[in-house]
PDB file of N, CA and C in Angstrom:
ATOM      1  N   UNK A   1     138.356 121.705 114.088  1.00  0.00           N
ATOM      2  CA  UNK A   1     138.008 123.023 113.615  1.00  0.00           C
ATOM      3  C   UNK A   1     137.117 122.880 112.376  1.00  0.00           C
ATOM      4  N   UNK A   2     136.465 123.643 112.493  1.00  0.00           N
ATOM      5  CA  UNK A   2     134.906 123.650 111.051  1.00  0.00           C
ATOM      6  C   UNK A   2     135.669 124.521 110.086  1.00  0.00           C
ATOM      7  N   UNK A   3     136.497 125.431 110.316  1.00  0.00           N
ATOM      8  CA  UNK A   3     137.320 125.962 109.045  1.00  0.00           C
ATOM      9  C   UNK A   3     138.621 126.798 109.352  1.00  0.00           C
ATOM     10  N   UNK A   4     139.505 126.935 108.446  1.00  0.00           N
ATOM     11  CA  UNK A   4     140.646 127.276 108.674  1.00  0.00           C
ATOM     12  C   UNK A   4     140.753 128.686 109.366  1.00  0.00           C
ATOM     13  N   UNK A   5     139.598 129.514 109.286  1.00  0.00           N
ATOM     14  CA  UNK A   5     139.306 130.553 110.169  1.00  0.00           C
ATOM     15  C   UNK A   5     139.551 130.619 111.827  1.00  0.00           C
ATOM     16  N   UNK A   6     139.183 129.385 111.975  1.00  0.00           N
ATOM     17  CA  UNK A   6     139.105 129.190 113.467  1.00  0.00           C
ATOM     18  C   UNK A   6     140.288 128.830 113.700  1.00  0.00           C
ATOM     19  N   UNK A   7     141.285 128.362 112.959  1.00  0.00           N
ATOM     20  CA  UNK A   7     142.668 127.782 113.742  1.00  0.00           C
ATOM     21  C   UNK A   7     143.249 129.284 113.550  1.00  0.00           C
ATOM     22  N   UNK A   8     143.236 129.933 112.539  1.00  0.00           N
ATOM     23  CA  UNK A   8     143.604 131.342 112.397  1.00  0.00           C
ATOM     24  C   UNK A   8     143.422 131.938 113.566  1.00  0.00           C
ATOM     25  N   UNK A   9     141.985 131.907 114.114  1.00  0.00           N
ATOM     26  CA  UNK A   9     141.979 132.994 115.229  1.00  0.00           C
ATOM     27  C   UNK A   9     142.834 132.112 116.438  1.00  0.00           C
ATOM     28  N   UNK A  10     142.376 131.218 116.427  1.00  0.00           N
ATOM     29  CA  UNK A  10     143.809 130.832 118.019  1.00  0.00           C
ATOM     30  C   UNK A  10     144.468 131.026 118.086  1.00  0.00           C
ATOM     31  N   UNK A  11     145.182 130.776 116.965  1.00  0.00           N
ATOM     32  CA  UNK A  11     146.987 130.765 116.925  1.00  0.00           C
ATOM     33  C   UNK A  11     147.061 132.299 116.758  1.00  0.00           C
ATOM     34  N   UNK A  12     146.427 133.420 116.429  1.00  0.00           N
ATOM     35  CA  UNK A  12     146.488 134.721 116.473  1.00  0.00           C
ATOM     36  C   UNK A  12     146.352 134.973 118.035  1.00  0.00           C
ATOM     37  N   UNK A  13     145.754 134.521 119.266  1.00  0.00           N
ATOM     38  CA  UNK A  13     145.426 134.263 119.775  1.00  0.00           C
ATOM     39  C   UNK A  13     146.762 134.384 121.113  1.00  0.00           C
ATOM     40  N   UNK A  14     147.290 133.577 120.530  1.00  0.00           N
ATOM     41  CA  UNK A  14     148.405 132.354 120.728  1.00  0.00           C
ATOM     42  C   UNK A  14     149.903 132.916 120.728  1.00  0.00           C
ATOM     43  N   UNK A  15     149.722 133.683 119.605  1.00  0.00           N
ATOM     44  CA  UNK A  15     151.486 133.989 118.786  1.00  0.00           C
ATOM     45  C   UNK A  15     152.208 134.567 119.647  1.00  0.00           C
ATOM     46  N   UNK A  16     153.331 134.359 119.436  1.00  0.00           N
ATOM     47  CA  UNK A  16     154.307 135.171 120.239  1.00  0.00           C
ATOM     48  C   UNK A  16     154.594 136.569 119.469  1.00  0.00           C
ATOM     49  N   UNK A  17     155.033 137.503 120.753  1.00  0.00           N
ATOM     50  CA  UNK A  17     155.027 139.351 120.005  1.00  0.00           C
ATOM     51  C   UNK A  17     155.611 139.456 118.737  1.00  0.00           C
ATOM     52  N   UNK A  18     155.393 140.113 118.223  1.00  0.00           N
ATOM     53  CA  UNK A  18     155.803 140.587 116.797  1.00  0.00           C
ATOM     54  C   UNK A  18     156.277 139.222 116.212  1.00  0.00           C
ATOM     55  N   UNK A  19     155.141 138.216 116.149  1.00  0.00           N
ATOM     56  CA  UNK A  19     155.106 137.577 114.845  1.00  0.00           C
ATOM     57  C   UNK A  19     153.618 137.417 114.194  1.00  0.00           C
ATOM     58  N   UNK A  20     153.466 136.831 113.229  1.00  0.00           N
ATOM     59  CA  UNK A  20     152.597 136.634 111.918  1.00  0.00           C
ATOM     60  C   UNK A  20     151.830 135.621 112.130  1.00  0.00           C
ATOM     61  N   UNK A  21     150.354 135.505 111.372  1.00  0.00           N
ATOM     62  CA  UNK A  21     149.956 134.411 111.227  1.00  0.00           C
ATOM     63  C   UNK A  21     149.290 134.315 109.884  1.00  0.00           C
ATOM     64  N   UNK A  22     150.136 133.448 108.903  1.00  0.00           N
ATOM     65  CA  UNK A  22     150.049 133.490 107.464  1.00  0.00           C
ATOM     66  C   UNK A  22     149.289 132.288 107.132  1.00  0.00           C
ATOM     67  N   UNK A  23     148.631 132.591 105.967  1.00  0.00           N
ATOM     68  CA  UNK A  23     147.745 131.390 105.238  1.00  0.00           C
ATOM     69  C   UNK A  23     147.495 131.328 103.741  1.00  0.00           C
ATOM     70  N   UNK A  24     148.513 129.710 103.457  1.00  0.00           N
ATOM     71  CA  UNK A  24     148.566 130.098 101.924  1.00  0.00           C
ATOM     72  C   UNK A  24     148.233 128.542 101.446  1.00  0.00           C
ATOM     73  N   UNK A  25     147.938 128.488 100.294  1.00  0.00           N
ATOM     74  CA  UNK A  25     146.868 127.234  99.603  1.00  0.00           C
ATOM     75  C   UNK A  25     148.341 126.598  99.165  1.00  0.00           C
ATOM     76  N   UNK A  26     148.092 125.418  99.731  1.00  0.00           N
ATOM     77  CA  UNK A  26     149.474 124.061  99.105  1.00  0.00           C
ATOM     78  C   UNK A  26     149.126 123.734  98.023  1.00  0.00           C
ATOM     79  N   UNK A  27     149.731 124.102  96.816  1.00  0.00           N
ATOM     80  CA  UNK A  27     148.928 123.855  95.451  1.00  0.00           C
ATOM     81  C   UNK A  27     149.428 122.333  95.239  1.00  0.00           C
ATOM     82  N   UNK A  28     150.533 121.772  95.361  1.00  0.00           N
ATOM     83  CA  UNK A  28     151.068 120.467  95.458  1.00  0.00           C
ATOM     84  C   UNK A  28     150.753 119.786  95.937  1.00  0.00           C
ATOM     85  N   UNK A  29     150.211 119.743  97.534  1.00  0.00           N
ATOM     86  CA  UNK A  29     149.835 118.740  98.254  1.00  0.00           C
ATOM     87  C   UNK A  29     148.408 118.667  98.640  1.00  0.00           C
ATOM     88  N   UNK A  30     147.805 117.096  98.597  1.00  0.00           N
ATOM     89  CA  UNK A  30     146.312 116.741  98.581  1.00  0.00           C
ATOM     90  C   UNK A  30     146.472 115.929 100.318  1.00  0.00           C
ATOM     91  N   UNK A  31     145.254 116.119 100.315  1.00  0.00           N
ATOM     92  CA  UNK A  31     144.861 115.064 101.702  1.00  0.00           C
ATOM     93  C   UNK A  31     144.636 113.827 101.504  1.00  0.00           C
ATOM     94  N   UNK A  32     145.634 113.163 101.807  1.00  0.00           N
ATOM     95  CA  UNK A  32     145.230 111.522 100.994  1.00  0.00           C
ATOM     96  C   UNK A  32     144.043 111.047 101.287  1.00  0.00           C
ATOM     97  N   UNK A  33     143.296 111.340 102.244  1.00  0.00           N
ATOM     98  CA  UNK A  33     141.786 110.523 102.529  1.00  0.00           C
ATOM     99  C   UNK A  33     140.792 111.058 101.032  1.00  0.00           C
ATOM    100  N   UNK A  34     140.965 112.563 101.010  1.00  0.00           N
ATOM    101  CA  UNK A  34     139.989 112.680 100.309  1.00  0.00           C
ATOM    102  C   UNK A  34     140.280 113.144  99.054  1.00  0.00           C
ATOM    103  N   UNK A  35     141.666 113.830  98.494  1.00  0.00           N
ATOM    104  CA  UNK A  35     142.773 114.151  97.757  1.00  0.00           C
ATOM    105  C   UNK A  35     141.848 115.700  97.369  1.00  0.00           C
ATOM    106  N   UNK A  36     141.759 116.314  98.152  1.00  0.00           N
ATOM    107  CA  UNK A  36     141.095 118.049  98.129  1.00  0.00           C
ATOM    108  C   UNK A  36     142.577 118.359  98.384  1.00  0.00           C
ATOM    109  N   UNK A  37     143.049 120.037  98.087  1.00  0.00           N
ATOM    110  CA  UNK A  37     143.814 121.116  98.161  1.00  0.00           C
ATOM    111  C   UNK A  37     143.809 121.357  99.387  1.00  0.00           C
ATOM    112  N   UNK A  38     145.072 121.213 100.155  1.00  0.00           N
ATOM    113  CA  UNK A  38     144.974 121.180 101.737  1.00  0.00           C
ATOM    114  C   UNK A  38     145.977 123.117 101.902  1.00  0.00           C
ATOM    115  N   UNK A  39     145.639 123.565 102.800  1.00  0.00           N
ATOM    116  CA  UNK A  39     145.834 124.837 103.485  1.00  0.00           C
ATOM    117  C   UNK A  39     147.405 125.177 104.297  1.00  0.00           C
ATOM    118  N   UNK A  40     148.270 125.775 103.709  1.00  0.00           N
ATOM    119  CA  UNK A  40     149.344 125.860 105.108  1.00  0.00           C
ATOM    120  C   UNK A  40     149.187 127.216 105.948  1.00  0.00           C
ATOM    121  N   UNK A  41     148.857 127.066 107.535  1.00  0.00           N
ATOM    122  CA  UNK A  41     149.041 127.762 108.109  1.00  0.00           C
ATOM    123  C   UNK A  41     150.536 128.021 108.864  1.00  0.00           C
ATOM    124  N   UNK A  42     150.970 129.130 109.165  1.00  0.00           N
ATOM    125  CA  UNK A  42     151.811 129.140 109.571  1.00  0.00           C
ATOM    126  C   UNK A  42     152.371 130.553 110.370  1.00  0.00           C
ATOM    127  N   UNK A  43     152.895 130.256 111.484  1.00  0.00           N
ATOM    128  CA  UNK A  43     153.273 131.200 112.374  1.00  0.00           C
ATOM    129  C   UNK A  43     154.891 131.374 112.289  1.00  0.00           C
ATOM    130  N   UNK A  44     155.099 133.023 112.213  1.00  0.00           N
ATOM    131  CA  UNK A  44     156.509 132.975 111.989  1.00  0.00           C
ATOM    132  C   UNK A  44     156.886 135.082 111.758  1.00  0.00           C
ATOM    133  N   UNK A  45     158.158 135.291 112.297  1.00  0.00           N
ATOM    134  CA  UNK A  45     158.480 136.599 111.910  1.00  0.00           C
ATOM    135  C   UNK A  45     159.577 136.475 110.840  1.00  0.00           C
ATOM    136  N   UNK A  46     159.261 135.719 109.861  1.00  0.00           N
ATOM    137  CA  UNK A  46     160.339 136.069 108.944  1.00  0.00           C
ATOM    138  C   UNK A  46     160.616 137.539 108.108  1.00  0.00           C
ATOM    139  N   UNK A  47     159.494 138.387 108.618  1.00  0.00           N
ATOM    140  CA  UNK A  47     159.325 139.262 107.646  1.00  0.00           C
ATOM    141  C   UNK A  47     159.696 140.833 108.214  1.00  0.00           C
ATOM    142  N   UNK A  48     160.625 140.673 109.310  1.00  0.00           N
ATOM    143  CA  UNK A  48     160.212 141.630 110.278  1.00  0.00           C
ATOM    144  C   UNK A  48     161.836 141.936 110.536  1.00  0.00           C
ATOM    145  N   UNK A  49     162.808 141.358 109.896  1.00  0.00           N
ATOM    146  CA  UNK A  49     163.920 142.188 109.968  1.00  0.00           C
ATOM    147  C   UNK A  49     164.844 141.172 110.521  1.00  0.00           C
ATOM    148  N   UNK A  50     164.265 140.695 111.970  1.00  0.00           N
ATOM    149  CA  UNK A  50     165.108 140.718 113.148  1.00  0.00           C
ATOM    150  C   UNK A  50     166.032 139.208 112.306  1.00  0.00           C
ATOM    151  N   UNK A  51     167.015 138.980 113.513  1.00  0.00           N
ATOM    152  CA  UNK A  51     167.908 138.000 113.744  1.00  0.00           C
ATOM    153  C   UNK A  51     168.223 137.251 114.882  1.00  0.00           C
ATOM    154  N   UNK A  52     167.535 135.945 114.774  1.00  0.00           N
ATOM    155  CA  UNK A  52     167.704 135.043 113.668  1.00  0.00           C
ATOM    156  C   UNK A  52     165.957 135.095 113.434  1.00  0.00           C
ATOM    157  N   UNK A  53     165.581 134.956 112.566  1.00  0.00           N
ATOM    158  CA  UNK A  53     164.299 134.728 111.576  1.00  0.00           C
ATOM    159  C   UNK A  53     163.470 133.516 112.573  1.00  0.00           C
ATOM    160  N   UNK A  54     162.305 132.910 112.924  1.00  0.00           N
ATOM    161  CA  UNK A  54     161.963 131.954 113.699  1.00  0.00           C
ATOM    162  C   UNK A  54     160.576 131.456 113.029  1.00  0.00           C
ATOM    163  N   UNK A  55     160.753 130.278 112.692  1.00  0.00           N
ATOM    164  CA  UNK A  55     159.178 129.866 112.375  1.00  0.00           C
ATOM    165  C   UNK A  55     158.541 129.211 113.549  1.00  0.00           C
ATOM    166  N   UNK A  56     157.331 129.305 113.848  1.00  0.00           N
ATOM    167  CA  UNK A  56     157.242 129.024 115.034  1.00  0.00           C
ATOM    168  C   UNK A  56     156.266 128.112 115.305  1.00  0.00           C
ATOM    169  N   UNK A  57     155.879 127.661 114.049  1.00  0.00           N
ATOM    170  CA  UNK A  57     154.661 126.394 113.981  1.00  0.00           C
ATOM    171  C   UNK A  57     153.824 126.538 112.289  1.00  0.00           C
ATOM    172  N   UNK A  58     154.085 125.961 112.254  1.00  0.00           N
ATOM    173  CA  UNK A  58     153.126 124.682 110.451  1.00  0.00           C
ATOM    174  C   UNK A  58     152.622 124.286 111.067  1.00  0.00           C
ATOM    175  N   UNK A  59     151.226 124.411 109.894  1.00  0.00           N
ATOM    176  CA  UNK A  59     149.769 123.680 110.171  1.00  0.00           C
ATOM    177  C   UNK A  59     149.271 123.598 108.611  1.00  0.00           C
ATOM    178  N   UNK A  60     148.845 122.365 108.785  1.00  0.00           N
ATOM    179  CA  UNK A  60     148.172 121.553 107.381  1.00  0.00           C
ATOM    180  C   UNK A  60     146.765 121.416 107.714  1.00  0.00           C
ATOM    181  N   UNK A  61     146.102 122.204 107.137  1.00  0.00           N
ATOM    182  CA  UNK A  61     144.520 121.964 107.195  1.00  0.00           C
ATOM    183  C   UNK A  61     143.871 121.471 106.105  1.00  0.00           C
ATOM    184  N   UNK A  62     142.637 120.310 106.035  1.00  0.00           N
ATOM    185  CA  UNK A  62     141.992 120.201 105.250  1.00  0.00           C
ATOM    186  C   UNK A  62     140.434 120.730 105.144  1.00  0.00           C
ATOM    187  N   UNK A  63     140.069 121.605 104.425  1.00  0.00           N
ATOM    188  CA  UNK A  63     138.970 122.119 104.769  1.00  0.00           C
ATOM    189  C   UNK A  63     138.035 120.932 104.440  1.00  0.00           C
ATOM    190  N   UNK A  64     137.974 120.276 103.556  1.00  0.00           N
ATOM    191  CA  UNK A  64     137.039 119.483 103.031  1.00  0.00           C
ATOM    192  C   UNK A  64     137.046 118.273 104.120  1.00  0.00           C
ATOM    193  N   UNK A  65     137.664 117.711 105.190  1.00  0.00           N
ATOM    194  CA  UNK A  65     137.459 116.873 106.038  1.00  0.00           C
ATOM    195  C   UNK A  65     137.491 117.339 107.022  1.00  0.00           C
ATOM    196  N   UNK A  66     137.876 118.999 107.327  1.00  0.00           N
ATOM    197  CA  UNK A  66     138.172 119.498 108.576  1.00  0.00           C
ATOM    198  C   UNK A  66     139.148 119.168 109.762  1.00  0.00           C
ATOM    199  N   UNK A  67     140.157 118.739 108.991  1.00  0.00           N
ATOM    200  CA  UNK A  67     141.024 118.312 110.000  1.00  0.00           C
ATOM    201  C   UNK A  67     142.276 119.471 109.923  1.00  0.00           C
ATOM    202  N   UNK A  68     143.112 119.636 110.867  1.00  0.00           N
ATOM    203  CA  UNK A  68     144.165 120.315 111.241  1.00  0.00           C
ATOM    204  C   UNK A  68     145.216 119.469 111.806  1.00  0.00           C
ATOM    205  N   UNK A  69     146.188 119.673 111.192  1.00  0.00           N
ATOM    206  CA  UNK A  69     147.039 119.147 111.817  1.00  0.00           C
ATOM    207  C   UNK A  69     148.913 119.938 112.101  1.00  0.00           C
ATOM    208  N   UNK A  70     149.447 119.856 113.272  1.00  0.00           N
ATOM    209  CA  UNK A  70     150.284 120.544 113.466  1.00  0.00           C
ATOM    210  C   UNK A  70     151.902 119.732 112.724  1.00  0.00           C
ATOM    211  N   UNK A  71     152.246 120.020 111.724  1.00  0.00           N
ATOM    212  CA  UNK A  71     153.552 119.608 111.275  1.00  0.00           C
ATOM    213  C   UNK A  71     155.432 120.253 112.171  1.00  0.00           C
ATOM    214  N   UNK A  72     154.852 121.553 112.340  1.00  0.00           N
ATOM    215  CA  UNK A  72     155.930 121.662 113.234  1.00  0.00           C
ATOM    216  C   UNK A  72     155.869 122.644 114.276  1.00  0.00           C
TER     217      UNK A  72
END
């Protein structure tokens, strides 16, 4: 992916009903190749009431090498 935009739109794409697709800057964690501010994407309805809560996939993007990668 050329930028975190594009994994955004898939996994929007992608999601299962009434969940989210959130994107927030890992202020802690660097990309060891190039040590830039890497991206967490993440799919999930935590915010929506129900029971039990479900995350439904982490994603670590580096914009500066363009890589994506799926953590869970």
């Amino acid at each position: 992916m050329r930028k975190v935009e594009d994994l955004v739109e898939q996994l929007e794409k992608a999601r299962p009903k009434d969940s989210k697709v959130e994107v927030n800057q890992m202020e802690e964690s660097r990309h060891s190749p190039c040590m830039q501010e890497m991206v967490a994407v993440m799919v999930h309805n935590l915010e929506d009431g129900r029971s039990p809560p479900q995350i439904y996939a982490i994603y670590q993007f580096c914009a500066s090498c363009k890589v994506g990668v799926r953590v869970l």
